[in-house]
Protein backbone atom coordinates (compact mmCIF):
# COMPACT_ATOMS: atom_id res chain seq x y z
CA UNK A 1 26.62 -28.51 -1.55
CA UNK A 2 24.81 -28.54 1.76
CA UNK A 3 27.39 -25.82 3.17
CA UNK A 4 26.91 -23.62 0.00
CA UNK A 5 23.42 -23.40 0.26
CA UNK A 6 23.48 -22.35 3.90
CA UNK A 7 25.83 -19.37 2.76
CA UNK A 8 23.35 -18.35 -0.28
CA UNK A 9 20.79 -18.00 2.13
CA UNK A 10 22.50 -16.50 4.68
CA UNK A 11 23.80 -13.87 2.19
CA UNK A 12 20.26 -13.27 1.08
CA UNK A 13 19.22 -12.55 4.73
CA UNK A 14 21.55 -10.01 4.92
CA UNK A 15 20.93 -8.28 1.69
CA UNK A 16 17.31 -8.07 2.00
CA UNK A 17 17.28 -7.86 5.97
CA UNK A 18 18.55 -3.86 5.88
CA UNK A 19 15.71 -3.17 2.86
CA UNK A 20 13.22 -4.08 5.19
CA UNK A 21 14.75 -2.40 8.71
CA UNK A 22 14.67 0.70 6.52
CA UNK A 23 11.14 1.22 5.73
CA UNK A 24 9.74 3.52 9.09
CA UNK A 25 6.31 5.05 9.90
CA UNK A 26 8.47 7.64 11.08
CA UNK A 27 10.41 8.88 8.14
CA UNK A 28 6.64 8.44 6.19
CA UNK A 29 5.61 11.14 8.64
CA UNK A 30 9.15 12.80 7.90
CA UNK A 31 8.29 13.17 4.42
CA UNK A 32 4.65 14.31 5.05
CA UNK A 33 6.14 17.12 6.94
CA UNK A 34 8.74 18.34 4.78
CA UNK A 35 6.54 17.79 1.33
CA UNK A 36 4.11 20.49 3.67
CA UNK A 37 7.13 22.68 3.81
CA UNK A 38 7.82 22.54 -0.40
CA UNK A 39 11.06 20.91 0.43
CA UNK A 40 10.44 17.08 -0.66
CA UNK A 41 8.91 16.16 -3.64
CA UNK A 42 9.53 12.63 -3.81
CA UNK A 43 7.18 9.41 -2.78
CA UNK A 44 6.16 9.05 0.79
CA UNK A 45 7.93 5.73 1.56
CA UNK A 46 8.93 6.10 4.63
CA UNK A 47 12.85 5.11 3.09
CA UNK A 48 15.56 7.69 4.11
CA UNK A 49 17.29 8.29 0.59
CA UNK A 50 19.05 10.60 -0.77
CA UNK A 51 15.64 13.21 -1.32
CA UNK A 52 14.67 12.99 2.16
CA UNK A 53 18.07 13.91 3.74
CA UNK A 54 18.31 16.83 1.18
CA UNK A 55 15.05 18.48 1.68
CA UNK A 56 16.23 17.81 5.62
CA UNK A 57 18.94 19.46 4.84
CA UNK A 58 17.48 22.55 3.43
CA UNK A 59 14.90 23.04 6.09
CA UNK A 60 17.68 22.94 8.96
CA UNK A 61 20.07 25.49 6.43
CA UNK A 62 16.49 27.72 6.22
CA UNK A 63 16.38 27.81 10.25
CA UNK A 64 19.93 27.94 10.78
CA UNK A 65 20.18 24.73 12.48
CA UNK A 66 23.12 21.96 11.89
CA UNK A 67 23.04 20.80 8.83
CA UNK A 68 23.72 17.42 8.94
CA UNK A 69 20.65 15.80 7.26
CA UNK A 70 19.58 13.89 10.47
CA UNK A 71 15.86 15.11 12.24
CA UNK A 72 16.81 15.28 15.27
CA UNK A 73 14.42 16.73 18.11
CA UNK A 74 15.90 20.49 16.59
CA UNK A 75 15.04 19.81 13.42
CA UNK A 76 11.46 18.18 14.09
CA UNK A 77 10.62 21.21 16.33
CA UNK A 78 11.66 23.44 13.21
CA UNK A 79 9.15 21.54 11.39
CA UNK A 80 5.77 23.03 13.67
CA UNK A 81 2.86 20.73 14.37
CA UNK A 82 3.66 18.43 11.68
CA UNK A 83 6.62 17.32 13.49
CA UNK A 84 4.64 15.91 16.79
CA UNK A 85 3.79 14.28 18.73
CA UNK A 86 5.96 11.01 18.54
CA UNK A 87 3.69 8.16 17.44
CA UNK A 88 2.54 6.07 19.89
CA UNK A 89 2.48 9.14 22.77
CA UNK A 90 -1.05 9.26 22.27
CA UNK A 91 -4.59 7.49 21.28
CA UNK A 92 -5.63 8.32 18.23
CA UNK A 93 -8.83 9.30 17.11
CA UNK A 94 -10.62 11.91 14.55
CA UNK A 95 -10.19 14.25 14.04
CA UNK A 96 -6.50 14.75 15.41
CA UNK A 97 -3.96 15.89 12.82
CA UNK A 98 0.10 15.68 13.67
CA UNK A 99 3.25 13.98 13.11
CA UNK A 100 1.74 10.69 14.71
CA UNK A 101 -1.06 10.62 12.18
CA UNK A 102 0.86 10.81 9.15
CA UNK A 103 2.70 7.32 10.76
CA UNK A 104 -0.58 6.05 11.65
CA UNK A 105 -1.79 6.38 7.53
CA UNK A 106 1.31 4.90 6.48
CA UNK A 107 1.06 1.50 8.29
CA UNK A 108 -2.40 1.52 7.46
CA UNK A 109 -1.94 1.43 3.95
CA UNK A 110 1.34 -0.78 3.92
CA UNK A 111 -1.03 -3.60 6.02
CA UNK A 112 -3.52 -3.01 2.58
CA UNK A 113 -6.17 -0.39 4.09
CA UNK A 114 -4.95 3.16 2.42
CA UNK A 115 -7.18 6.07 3.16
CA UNK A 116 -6.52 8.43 0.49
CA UNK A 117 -3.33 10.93 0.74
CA UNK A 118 -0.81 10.58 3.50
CA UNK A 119 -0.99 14.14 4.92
CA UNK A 120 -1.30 13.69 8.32
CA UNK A 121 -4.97 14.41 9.00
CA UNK A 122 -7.46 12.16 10.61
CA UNK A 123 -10.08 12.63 8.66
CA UNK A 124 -13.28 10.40 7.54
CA UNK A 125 -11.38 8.38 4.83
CA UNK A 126 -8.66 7.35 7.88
CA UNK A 127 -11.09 6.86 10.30
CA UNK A 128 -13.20 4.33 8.28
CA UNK A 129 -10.11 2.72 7.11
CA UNK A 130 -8.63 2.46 10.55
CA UNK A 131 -11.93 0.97 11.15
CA UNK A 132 -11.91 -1.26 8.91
CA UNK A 133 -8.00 -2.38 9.55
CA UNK A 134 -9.23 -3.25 13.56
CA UNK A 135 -12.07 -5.14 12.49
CA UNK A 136 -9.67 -7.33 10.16
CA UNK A 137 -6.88 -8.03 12.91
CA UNK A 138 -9.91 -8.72 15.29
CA UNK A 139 -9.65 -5.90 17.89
CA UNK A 140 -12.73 -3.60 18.65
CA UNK A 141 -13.44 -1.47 15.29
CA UNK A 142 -13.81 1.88 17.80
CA UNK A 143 -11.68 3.90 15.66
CA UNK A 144 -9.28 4.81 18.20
CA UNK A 145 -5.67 3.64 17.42
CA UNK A 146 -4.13 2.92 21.15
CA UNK A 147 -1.69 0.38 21.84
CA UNK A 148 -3.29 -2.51 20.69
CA UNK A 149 -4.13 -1.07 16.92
CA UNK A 150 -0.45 0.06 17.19
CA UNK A 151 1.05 -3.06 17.49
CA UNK A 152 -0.96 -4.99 15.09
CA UNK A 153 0.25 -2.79 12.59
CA UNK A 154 3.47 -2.60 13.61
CA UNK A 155 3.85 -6.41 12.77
CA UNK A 156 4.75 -7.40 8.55
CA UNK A 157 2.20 -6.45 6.24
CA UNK A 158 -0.45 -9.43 5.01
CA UNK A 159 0.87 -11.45 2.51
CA UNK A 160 -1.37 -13.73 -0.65
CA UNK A 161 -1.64 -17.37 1.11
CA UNK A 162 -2.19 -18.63 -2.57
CA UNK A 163 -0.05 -19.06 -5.60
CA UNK A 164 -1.54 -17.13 -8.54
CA UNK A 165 -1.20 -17.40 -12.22
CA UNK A 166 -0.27 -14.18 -14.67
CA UNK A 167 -3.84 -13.02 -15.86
CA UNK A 168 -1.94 -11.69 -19.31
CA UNK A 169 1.05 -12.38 -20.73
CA UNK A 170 3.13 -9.19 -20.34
CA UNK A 171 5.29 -7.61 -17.89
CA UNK A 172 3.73 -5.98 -15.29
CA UNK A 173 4.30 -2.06 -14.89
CA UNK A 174 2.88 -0.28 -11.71
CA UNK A 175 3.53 -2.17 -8.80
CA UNK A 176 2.01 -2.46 -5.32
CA UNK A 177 3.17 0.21 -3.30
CA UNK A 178 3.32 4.19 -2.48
CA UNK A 179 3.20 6.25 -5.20
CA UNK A 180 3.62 9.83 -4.35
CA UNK A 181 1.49 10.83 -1.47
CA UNK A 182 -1.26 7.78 -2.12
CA UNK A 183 -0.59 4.05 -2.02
CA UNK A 184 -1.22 1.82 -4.87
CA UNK A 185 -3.14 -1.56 -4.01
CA UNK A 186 -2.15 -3.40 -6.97
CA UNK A 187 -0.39 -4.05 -10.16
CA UNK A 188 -0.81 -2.75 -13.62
CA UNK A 189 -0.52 -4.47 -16.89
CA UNK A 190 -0.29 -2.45 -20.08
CA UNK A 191 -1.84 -4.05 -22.90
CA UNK A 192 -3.92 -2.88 -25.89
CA UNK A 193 -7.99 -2.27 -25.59
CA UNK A 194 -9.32 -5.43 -25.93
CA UNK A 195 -6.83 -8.02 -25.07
CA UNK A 196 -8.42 -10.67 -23.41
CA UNK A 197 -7.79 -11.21 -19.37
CA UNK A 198 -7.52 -14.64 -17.55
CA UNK A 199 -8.47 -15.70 -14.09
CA UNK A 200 -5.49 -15.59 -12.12
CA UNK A 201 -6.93 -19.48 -10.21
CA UNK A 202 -9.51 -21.21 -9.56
CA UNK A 203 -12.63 -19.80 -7.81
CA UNK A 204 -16.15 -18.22 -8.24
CA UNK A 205 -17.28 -14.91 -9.70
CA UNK A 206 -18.34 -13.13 -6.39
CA UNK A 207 -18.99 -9.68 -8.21
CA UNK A 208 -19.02 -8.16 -11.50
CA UNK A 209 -20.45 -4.45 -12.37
CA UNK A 210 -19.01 -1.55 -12.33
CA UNK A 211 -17.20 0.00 -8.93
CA UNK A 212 -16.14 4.41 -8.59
CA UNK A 213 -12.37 4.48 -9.60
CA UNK A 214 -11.70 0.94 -10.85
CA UNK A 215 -14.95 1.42 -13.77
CA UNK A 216 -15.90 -2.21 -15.07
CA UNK A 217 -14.62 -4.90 -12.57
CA UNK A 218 -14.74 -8.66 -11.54
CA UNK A 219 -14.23 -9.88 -8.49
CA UNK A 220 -13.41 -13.91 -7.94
CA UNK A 221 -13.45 -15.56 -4.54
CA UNK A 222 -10.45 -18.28 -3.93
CA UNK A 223 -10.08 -20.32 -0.79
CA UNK A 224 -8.84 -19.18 2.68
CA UNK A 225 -10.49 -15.74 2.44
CA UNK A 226 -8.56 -14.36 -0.78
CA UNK A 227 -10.18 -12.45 -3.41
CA UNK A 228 -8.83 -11.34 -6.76
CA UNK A 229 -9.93 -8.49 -8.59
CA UNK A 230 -9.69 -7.17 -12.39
CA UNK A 231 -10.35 -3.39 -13.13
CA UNK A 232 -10.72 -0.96 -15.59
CA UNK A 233 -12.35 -3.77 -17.94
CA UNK A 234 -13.43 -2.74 -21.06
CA UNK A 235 -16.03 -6.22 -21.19
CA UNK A 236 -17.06 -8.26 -18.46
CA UNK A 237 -17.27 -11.84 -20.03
CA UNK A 238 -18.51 -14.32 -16.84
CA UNK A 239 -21.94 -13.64 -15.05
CA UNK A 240 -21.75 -13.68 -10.94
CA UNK A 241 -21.48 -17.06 -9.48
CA UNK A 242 -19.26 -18.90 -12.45
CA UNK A 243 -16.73 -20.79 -11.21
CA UNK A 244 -13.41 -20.35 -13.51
CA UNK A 245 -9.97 -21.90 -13.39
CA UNK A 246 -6.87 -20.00 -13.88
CA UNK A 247 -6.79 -18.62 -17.52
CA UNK A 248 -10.47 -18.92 -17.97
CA UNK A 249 -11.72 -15.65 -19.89
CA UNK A 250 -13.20 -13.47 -17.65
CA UNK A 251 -13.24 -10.25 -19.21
CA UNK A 252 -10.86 -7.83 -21.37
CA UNK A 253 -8.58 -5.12 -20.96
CA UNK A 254 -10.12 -0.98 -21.17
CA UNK A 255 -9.63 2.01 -19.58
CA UNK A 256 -12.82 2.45 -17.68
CA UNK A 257 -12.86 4.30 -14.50
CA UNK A 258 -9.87 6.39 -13.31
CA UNK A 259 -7.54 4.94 -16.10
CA UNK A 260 -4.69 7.28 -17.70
CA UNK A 261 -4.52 4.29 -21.19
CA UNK A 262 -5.85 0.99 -21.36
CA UNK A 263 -4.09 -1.38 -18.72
CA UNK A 264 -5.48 -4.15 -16.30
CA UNK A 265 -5.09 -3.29 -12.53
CA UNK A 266 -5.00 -6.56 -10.75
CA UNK A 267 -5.58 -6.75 -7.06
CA UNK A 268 -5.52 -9.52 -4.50
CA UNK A 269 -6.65 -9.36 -1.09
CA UNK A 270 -6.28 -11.39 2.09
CA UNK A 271 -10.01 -11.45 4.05
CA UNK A 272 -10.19 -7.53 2.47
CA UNK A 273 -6.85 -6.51 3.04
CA UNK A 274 -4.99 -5.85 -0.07
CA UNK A 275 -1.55 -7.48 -0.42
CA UNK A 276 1.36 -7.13 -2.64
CA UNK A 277 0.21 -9.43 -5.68
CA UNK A 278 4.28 -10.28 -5.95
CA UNK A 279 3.70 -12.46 -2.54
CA UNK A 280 1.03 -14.81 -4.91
CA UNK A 281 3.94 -15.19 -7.50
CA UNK A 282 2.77 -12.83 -9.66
């Protein structure tokens, strides 16, 4: 039995292993340049599918390069300023714009501090994000990503230190992740206006009130510096400072703030960073 298990696991290593090696700052910024072209319309992943070597494809066809769906240096000249400078050839700092940039968005929002669109600009929203990101790793919050920044966020992403429980009982839809050009910071469960919501554990009411984008919200604080939240609330139902237990009614489900239907958006962060709720078990 012992000898089985050892080959299960090893066999998961190496299914899930290549999944993760394939996620790269570098194709993000790929796709950034190439969806500035008109030639990708797909998510900014940073994954090299099947999209992202066609729309290669057609811009080295347009330029009469090779066309053998790999960027080399060619192709990434073809592609103008969006295809440099290499990330990491440079510090950088607002309000630079390139190739580099674009990478530099995409690792911030994977480590749980997105900035808006992943377009390759460093504007305000990146800057205070990047900001933000330094301070939480525990390097100087300057705003200058150089090769300390760099390598902080070159390491895995934050993950929920905490076990969480299902604040409703249905599947959820939207998951943590990029989602066209933006990133998503949490999960979305679909459920009908009213339906009541649960605290995911045990903790206090930090905040409640209503917050630009997420409308009616609660915020609980859990040990070891992990906060869950609960948007889009159509009813708050716990003043600030209660201390709940998981499933404890804390509110219920609306479409307040930028809401498309009536859904809870669930987030968890790790000392402010927001994490993939799927590493709490949810």
């Amino acid at each position: 039995m012992a000898r089985i298990a050892v080959i299960t696991v090893a066999l998961a290593l190496l299914c899930t292993a290549p999944a993760l090696a394939r996620v790269s700052a570098n194709t993000a910024a790929l796709q950034v340049a190439l969806r500035a072209k008109g030639l990708y319309g797909g998510t900014v992943d940073g994954i090299a599918g099947p999209g992202t070597r066609a729309a290669v494809r057609a811009l080295q066809a347009r330029r009469g390069l090779a066309v053998d769906g790999v960027a080399g240096p060619r192709t990434r000249r073809a592609l103008g300023r969006r295809g440099r400078p290499r990330l990491g050839s440079r510090p950088l700092a607002a309000p630079a714009r390139g190739w580099d940039v674009a990478g530099l968005q995409f690792l911030l929002a994977r480590h749980g501090f997105p900035s808006g669109p992943v377009d390759g600009g460093l504007g305000a929203r990146t800057d205070a994000a990047l900001r933000r990101f330094q301070a939480w790793a525990g390097l100087g919050a300057d705003g200058v990503a150089g090769p300390a920044t760099l390598a902080a966020l070159r390491r895995s992403p934050p993950r929920s230190i905490l076990t969480f429980a299902a604040p409703l009982g249905v599947t959820p839809t939207d998951r943590f992740g990029p989602r066209g050009a933006m990133f998503h910071t949490g999960q979305d469960y679909p459920a009908p206006l009213g339906t009541p919501v649960g605290a995911a554990g045990r903790g206090c009411v930090e905040s409640v009130g209503w917050i630009d984008g997420y409308g009616r919200v609660v915020v609980i604080r859990h040990r070891l510096g992990m906060t869950s939240w609960y948007a889009h609330l159509s009813r708050i139902s716990v003043p600030r400072g209660r201390c709940v237990v998981a499933g404890d009614l804390i509110g219920r489900v609306g479409s307040t703030g930028r809401s498309t239907g009536p859904h809870l958006h669930l987030e968890l962060r790790l000392r402010g960073a927001a994490v993939d709720p799927r590493t709490g078990g949810l």
